[in-house]
N, C-alpha and C. Protein backbone atom coordinates (compact mmCIF):
# COMPACT_ATOMS: atom_id res chain seq x y z
N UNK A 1 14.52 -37.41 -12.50
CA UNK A 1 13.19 -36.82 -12.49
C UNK A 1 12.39 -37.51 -13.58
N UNK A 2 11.60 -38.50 -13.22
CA UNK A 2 10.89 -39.04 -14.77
C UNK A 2 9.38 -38.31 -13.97
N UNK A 3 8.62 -38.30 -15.29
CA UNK A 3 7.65 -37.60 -16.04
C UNK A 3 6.66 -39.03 -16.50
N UNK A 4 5.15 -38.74 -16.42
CA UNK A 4 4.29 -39.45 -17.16
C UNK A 4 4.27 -40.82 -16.72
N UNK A 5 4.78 -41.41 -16.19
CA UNK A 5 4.76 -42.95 -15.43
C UNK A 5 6.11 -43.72 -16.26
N UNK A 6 6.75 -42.70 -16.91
CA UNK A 6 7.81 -43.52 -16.77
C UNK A 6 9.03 -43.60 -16.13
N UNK A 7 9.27 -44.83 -15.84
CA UNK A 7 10.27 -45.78 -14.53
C UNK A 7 11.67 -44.96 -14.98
N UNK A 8 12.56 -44.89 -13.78
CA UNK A 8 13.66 -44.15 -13.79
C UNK A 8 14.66 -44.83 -15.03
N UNK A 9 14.53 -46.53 -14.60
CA UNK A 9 15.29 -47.67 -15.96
C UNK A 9 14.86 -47.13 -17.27
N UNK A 10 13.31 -47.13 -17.47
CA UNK A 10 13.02 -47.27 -18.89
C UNK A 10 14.00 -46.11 -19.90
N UNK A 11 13.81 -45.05 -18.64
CA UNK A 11 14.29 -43.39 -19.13
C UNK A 11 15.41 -43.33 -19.70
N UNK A 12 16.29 -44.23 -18.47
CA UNK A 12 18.09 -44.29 -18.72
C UNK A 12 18.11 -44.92 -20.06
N UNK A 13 17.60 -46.59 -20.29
CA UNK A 13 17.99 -47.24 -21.56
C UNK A 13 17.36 -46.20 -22.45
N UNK A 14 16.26 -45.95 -22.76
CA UNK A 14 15.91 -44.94 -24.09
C UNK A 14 17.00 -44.03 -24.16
N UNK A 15 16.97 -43.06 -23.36
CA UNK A 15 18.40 -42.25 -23.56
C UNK A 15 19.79 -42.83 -24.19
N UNK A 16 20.26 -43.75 -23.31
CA UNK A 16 21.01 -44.78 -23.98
C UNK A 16 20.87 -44.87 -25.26
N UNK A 17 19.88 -45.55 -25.45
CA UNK A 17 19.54 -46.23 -26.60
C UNK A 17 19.67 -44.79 -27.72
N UNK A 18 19.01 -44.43 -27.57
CA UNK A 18 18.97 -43.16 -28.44
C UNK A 18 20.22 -42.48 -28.87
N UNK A 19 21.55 -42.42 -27.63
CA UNK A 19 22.53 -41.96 -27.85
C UNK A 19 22.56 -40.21 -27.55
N UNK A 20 20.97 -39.91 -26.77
CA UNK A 20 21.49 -38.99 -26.74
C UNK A 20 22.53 -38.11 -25.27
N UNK A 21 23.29 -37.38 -25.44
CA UNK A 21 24.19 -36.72 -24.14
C UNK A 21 25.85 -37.29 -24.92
N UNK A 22 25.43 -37.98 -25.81
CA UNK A 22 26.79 -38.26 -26.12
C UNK A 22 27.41 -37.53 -27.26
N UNK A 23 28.95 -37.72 -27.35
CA UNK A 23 29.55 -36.43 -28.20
C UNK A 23 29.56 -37.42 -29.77
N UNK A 24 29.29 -38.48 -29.64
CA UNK A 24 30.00 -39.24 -30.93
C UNK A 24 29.07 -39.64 -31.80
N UNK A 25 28.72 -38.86 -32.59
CA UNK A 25 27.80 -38.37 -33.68
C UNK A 25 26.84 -40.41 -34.70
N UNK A 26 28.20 -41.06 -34.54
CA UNK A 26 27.43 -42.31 -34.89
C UNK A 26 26.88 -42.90 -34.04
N UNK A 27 26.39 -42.56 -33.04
CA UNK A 27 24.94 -42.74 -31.77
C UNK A 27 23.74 -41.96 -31.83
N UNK A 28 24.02 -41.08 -32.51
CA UNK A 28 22.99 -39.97 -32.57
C UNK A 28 21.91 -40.98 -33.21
N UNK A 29 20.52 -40.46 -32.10
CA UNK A 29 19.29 -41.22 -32.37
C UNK A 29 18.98 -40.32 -33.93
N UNK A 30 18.02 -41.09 -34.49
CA UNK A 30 17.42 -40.76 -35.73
C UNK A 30 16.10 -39.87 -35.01
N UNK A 31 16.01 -38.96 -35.72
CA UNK A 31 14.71 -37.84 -35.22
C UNK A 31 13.75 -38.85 -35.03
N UNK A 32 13.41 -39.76 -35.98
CA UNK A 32 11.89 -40.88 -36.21
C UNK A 32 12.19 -41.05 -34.32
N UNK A 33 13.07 -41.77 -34.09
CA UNK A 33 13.20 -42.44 -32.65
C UNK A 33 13.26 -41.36 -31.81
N UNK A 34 13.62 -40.16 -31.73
CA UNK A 34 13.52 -39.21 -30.65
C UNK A 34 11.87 -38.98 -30.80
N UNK A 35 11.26 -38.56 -32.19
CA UNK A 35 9.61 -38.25 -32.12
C UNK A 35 8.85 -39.43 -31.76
N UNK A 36 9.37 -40.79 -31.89
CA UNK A 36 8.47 -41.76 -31.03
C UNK A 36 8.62 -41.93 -29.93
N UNK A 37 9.49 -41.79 -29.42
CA UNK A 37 9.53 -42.15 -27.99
C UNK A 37 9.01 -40.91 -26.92
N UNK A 38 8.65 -39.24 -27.71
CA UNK A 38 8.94 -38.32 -26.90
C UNK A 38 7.43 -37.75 -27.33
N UNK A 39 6.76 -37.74 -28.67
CA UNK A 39 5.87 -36.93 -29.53
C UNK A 39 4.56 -36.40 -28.39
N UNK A 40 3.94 -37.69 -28.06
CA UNK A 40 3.10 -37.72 -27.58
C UNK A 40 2.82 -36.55 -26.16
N UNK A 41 3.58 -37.11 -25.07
CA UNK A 41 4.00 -36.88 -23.93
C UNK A 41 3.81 -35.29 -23.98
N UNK A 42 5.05 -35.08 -25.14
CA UNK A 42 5.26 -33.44 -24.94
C UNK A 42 3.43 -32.49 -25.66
N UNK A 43 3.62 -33.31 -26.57
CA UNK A 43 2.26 -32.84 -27.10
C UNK A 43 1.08 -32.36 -26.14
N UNK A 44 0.88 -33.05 -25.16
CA UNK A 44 0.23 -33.01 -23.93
C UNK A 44 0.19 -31.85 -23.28
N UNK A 45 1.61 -31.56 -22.95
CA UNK A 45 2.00 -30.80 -22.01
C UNK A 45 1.68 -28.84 -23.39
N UNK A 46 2.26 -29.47 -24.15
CA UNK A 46 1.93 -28.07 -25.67
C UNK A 46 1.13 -27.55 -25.64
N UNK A 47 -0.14 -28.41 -25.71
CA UNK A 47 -1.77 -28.14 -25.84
C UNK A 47 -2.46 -27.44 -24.94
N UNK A 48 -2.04 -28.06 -23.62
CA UNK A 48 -2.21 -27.03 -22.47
C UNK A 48 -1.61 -26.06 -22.63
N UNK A 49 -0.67 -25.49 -22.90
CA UNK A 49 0.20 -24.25 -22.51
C UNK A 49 -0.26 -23.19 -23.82
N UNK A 50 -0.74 -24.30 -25.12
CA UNK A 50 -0.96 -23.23 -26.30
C UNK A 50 -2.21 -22.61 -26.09
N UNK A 51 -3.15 -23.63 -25.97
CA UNK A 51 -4.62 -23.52 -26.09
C UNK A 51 -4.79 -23.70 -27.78
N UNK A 52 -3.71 -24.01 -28.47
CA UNK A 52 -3.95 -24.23 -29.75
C UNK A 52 -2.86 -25.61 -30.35
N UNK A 53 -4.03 -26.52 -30.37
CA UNK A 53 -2.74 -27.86 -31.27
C UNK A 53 -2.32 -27.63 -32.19
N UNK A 54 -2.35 -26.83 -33.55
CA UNK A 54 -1.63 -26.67 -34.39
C UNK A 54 -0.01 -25.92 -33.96
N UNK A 55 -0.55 -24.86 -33.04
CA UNK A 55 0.79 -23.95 -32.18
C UNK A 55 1.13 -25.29 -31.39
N UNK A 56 0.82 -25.92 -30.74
CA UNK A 56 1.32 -27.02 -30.26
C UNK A 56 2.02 -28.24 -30.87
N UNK A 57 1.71 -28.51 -31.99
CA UNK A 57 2.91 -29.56 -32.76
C UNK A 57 3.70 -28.87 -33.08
N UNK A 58 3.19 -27.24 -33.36
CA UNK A 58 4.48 -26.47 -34.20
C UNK A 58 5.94 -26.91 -32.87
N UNK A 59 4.98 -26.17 -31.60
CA UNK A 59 6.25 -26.21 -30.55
C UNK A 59 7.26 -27.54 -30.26
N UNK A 60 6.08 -28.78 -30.50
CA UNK A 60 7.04 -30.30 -30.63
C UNK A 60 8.01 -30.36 -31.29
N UNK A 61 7.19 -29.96 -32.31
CA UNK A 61 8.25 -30.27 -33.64
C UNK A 61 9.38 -29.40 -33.45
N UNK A 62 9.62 -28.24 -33.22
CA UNK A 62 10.71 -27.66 -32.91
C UNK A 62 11.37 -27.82 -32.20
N UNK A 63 10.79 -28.14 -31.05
CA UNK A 63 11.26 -29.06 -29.44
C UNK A 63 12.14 -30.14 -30.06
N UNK A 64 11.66 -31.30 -30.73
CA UNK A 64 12.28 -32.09 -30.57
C UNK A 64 13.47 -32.25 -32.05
N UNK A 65 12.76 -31.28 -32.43
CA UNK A 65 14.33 -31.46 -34.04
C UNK A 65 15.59 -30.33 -33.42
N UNK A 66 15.49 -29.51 -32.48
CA UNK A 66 16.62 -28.55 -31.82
C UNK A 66 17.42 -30.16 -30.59
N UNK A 67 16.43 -31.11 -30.21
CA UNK A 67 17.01 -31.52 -29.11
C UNK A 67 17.90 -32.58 -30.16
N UNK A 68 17.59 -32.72 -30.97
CA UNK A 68 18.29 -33.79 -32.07
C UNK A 68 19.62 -33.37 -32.69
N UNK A 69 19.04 -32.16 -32.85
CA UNK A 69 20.11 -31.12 -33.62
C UNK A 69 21.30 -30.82 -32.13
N UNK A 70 20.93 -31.09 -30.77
CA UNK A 70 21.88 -30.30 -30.04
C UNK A 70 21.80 -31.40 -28.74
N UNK A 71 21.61 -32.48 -29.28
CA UNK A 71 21.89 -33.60 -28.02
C UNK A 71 23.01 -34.05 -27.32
N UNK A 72 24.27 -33.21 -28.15
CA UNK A 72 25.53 -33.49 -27.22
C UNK A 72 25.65 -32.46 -25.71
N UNK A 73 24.35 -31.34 -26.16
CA UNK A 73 24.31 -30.35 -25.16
C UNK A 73 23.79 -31.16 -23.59
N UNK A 74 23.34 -31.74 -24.06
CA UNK A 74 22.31 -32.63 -22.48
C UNK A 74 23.47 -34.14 -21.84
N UNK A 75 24.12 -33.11 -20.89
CA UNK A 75 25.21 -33.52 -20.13
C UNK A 75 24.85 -34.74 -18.94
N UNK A 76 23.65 -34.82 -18.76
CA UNK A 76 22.75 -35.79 -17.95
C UNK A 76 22.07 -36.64 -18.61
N UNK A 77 21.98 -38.15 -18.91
CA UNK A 77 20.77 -38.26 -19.61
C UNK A 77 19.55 -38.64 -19.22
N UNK A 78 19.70 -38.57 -17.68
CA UNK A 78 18.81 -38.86 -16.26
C UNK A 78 17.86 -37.94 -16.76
N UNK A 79 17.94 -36.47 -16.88
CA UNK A 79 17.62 -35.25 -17.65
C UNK A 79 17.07 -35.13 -18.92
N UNK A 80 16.63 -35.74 -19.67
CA UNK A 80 15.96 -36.30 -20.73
C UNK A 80 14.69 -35.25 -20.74
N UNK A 81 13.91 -36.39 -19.94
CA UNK A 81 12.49 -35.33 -19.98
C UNK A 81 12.49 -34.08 -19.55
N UNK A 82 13.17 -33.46 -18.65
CA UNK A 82 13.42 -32.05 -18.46
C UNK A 82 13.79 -31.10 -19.39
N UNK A 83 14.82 -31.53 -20.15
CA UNK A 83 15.18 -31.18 -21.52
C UNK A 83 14.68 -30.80 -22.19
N UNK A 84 13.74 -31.80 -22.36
CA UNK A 84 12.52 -31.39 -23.69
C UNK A 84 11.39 -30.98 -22.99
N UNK A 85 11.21 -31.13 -22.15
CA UNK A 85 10.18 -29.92 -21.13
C UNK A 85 10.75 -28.60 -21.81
N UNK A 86 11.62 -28.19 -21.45
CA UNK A 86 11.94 -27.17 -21.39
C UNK A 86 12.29 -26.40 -22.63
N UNK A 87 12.55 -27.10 -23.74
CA UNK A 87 12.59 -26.69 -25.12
C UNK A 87 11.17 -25.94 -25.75
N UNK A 88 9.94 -27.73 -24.95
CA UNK A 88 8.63 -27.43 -25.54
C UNK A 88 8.05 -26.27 -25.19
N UNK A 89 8.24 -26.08 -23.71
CA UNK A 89 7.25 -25.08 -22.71
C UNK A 89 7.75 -23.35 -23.60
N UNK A 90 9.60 -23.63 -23.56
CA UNK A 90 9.31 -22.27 -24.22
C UNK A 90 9.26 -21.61 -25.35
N UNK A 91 9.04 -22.67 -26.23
CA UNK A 91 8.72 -22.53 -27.94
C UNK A 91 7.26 -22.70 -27.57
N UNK A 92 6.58 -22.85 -26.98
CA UNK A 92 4.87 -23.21 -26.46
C UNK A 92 5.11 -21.38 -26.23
N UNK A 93 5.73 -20.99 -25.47
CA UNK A 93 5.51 -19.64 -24.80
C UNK A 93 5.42 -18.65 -26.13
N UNK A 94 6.61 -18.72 -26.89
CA UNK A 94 7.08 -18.02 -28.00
C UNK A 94 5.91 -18.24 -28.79
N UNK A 95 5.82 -18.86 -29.06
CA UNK A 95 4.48 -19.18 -30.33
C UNK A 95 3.25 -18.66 -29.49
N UNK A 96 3.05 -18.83 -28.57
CA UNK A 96 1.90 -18.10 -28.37
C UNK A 96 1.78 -16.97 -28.38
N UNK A 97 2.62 -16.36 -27.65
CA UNK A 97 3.28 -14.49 -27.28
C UNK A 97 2.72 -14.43 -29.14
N UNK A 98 3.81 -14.79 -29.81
CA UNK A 98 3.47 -14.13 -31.20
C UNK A 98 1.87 -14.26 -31.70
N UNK A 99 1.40 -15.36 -31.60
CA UNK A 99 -0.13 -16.08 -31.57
C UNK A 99 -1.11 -14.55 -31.44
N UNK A 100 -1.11 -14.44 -30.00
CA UNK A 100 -1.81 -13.47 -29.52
C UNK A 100 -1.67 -11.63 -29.54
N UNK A 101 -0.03 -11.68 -29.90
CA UNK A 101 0.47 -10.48 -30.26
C UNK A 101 0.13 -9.83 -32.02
N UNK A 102 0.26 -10.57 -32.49
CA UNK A 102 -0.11 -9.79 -34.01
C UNK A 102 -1.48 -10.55 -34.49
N UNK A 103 -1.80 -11.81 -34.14
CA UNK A 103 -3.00 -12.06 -34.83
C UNK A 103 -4.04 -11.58 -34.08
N UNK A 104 -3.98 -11.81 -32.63
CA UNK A 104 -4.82 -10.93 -31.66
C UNK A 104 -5.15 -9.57 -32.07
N UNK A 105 -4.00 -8.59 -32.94
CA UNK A 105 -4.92 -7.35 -33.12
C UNK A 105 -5.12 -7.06 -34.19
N UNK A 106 -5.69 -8.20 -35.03
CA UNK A 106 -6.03 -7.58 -36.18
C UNK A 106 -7.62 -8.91 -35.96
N UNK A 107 -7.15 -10.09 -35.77
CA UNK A 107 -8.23 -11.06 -35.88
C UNK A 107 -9.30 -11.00 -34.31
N UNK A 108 -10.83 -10.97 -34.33
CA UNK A 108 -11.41 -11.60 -33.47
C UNK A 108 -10.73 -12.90 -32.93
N UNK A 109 -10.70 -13.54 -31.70
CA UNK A 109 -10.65 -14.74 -31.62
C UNK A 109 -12.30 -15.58 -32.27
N UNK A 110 -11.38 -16.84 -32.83
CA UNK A 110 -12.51 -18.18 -33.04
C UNK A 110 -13.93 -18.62 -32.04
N UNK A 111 -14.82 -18.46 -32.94
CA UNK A 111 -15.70 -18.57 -31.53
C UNK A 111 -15.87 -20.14 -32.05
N UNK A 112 -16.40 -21.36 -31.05
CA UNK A 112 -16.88 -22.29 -31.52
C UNK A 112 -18.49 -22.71 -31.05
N UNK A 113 -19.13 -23.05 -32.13
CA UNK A 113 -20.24 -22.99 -31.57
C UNK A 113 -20.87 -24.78 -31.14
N UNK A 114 -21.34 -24.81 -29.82
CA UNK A 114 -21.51 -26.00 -29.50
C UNK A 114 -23.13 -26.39 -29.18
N UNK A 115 -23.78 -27.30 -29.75
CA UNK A 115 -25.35 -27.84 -29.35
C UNK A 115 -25.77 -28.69 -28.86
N UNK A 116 -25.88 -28.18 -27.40
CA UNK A 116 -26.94 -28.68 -26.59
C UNK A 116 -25.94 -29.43 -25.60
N UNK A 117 -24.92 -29.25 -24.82
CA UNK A 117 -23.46 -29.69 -24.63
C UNK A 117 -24.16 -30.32 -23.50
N UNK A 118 -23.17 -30.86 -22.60
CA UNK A 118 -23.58 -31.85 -21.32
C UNK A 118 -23.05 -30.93 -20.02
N UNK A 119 -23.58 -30.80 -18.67
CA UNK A 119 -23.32 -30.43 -18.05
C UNK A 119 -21.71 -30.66 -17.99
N UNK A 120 -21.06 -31.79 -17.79
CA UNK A 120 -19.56 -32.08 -17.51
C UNK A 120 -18.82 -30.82 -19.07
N UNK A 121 -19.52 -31.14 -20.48
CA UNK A 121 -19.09 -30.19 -21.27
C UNK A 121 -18.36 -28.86 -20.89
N UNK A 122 -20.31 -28.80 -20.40
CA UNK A 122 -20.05 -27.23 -20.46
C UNK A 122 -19.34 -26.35 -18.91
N UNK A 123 -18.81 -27.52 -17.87
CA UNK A 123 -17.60 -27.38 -16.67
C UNK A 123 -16.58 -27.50 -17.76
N UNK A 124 -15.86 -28.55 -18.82
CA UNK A 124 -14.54 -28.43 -19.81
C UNK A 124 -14.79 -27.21 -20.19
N UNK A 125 -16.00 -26.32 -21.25
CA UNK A 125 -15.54 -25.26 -21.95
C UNK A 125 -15.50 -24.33 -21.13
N UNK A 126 -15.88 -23.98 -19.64
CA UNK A 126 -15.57 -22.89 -18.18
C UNK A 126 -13.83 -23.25 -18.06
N UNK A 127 -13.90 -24.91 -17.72
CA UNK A 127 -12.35 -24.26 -17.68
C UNK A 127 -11.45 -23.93 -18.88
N UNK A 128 -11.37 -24.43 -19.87
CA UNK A 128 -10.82 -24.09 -21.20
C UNK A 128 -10.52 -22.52 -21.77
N UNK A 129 -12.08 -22.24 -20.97
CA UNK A 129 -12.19 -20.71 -21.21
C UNK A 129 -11.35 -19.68 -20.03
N UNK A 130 -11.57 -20.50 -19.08
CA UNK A 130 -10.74 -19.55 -17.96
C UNK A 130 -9.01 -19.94 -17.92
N UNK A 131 -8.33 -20.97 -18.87
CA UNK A 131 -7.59 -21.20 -19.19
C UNK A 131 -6.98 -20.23 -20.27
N UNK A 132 -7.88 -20.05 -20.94
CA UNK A 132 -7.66 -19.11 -22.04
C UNK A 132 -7.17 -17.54 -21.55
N UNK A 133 -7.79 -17.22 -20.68
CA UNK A 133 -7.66 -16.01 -20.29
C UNK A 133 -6.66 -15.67 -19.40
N UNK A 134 -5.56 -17.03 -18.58
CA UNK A 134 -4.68 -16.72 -18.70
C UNK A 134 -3.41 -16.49 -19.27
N UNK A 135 -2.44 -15.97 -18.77
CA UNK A 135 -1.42 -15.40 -19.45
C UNK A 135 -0.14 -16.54 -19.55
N UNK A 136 -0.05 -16.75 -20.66
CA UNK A 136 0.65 -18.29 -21.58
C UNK A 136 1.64 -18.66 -20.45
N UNK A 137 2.62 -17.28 -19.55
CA UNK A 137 3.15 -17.73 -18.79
C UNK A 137 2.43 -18.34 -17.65
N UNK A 138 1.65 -18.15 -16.80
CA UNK A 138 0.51 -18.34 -15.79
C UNK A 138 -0.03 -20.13 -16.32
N UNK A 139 -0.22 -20.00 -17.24
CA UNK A 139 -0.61 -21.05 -18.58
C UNK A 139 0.56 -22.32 -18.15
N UNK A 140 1.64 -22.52 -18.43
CA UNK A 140 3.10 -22.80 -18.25
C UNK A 140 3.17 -23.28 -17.23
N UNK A 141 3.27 -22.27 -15.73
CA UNK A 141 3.28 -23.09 -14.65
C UNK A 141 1.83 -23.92 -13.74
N UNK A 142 0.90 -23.43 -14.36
CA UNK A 142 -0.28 -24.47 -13.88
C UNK A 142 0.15 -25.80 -14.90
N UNK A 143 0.17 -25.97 -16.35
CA UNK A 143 0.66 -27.32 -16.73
C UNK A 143 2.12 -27.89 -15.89
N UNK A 144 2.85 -27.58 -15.99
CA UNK A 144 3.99 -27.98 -15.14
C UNK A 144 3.80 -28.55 -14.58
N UNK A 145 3.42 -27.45 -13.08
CA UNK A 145 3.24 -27.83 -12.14
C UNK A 145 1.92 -28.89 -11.67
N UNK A 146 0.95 -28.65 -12.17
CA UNK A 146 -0.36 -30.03 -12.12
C UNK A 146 -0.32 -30.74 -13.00
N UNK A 147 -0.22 -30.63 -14.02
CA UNK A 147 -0.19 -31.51 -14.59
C UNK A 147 1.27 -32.88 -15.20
N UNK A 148 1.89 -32.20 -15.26
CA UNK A 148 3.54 -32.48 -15.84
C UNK A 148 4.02 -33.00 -14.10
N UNK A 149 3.69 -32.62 -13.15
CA UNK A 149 4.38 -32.81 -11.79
C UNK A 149 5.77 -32.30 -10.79
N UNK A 150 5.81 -31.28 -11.79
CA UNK A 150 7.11 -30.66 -11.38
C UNK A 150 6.92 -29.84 -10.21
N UNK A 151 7.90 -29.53 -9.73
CA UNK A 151 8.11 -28.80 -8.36
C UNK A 151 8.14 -27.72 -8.63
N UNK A 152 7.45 -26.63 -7.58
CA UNK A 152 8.07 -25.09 -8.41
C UNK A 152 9.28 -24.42 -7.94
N UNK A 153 10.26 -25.02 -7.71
CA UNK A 153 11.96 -25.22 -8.06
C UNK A 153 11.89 -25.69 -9.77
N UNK A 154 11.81 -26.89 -9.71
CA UNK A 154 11.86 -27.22 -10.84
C UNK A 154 10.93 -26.52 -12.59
N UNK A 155 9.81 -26.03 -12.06
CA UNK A 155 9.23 -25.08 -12.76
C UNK A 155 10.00 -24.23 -13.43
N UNK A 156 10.81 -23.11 -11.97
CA UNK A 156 11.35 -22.19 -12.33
C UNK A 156 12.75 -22.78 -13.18
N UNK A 157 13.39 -23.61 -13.39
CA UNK A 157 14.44 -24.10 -13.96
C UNK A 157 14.11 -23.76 -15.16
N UNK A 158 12.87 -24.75 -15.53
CA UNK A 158 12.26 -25.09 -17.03
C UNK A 158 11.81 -23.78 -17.84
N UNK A 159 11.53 -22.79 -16.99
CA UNK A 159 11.20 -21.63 -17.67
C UNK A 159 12.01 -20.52 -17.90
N UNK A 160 13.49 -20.76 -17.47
CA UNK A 160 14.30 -19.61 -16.99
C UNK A 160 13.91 -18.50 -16.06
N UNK A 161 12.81 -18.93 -15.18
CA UNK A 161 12.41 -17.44 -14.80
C UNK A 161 13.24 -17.83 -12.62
N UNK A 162 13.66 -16.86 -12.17
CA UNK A 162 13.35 -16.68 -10.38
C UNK A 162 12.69 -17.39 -9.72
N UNK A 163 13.12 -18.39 -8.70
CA UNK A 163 12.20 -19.19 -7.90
C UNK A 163 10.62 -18.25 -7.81
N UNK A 164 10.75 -17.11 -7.24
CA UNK A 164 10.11 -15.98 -6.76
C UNK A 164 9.05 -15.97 -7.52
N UNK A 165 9.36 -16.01 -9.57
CA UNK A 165 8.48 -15.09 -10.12
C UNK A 165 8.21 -16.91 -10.47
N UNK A 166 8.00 -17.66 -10.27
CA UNK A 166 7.27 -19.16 -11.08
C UNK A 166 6.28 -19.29 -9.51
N UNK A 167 6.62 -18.97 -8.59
CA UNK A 167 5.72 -19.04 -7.72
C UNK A 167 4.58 -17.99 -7.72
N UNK A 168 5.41 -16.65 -8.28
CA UNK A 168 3.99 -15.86 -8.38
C UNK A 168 3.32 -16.34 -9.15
N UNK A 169 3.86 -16.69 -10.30
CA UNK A 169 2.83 -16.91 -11.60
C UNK A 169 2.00 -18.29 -11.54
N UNK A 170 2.35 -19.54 -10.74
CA UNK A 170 1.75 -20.43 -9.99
C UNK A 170 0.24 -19.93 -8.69
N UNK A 171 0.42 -18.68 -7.69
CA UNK A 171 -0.65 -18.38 -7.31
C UNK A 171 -1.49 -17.24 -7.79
N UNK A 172 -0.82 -16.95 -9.21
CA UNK A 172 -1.68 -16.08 -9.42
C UNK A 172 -2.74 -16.92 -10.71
N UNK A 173 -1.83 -17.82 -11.35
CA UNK A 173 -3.01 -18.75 -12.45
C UNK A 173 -3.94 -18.99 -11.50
N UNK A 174 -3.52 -19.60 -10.00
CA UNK A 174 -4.69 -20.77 -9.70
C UNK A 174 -5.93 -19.76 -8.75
N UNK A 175 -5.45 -18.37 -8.53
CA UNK A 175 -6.11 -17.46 -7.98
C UNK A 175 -6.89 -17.03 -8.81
N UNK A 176 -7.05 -16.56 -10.23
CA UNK A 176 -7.47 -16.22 -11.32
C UNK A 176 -8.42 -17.68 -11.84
N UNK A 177 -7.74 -18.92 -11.58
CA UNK A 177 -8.64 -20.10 -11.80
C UNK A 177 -9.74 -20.06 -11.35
N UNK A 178 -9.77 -19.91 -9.73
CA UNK A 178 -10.60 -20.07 -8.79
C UNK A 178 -12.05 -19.00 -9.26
N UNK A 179 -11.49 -18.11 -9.23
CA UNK A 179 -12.45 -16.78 -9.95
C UNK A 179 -12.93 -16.89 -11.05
N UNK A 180 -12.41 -16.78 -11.82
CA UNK A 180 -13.38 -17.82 -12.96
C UNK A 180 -14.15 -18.95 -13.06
N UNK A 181 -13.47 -19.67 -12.21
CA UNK A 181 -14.46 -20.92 -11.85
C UNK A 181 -15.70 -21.05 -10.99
N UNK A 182 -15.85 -19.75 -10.47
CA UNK A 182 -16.99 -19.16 -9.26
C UNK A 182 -16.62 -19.74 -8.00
N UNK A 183 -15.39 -20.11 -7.58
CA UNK A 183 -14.63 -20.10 -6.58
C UNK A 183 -14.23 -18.79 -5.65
N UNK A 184 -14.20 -18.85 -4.38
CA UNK A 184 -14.30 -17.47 -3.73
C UNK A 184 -12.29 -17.03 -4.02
N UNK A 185 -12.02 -16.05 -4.05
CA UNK A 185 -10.72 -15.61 -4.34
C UNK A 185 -10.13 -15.55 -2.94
N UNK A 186 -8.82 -16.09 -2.65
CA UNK A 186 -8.11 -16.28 -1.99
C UNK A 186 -8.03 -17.51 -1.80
N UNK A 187 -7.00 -18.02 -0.64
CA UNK A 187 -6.51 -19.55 -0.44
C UNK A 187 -7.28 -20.22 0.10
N UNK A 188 -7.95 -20.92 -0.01
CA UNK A 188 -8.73 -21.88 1.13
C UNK A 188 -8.24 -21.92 2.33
């Protein structure tokens, strides 16, 4: 399963290279080489799911020093990017849940104030905003799944959740999208 345009080869040798899936500790990639080869990519996928980049490197950074710390666990190394999908998405989840759970009731959210924005703008801050208002899980499988390219089989893997409930939460983001977006509600 490669991710982001990269080739099934490139995936295997980095893995390789890196050493990670293997049990014998003098292969073990150096964190520097797991965060270059991986930082970016996942970062991507964070930002969407946080709505906040600081909560979003937090989730990298944890993402990728647990996959360092526990790379003999990843029995595939075909499985690479899934891996750390799946580390990021749900330290992305966790950090937000908490995000919105205790700072949410004591803090207003941030307003930002913008002047004189551009039509295309002010379509980014509609969706940003109707992004916002969904629910981090809902959040999760619209990146995944549109953006990241995963299947929602594969969704539901990455999230631990029921084929069943990654599909609800797949038509209910993009149903809730649509509506916010002044889209009529229901399926086309």
């Amino acid at each position: 399963m490669t991710r982001f345009g990269e080739s099934a080869g490139q995936e295997s040798v980095m893995v390789e290279r890196a050493g990670l899936g293997r049990r014998d500790a003098t292969t073990a990639p150096t964190l520097e080489e797991l965060v270059a080869e991986n930082y970016e990519r996942l970062l991507r996928v964070a930002v969407l799911i946080c709505a906040d980049r600081a909560d979003a490197e937090d989730a990298v950074q944890v993402a990728l020093e647990r996959a360092w710390r526990h790379g003999q666990a990843l029995r595939d190394p075909d499985r690479l990017p899934a891996w750390l999908h799946r580390i990021v998405v749900r330290e992305a989840i966790r950090l937000e849940h908490r995000r919105r759970g205790l700072l949410g009731r004591w803090l207003p959210p941030p307003r930002e104030i913008f002047v004189g924005p551009s039509p295309e703008a002010v379509r980014d801050l509609d969706l940003q905003a109707a992004l916002r208002d969904l629910s981090v899980e809902q959040r999760a499988a619209l990146v995944l799944h549109y953006y990241a390219g995963y299947s929602v089989a594969e969704m539901a893997e990455l999230t631990g959740v029921p084929l069943e409930t990654a599909r609800s939460r797949l038509r209910l983001a993009r149903d809730r999208l649509r509506v916010a977006l002044g889209g009529s509600h229901g399926h086309p």
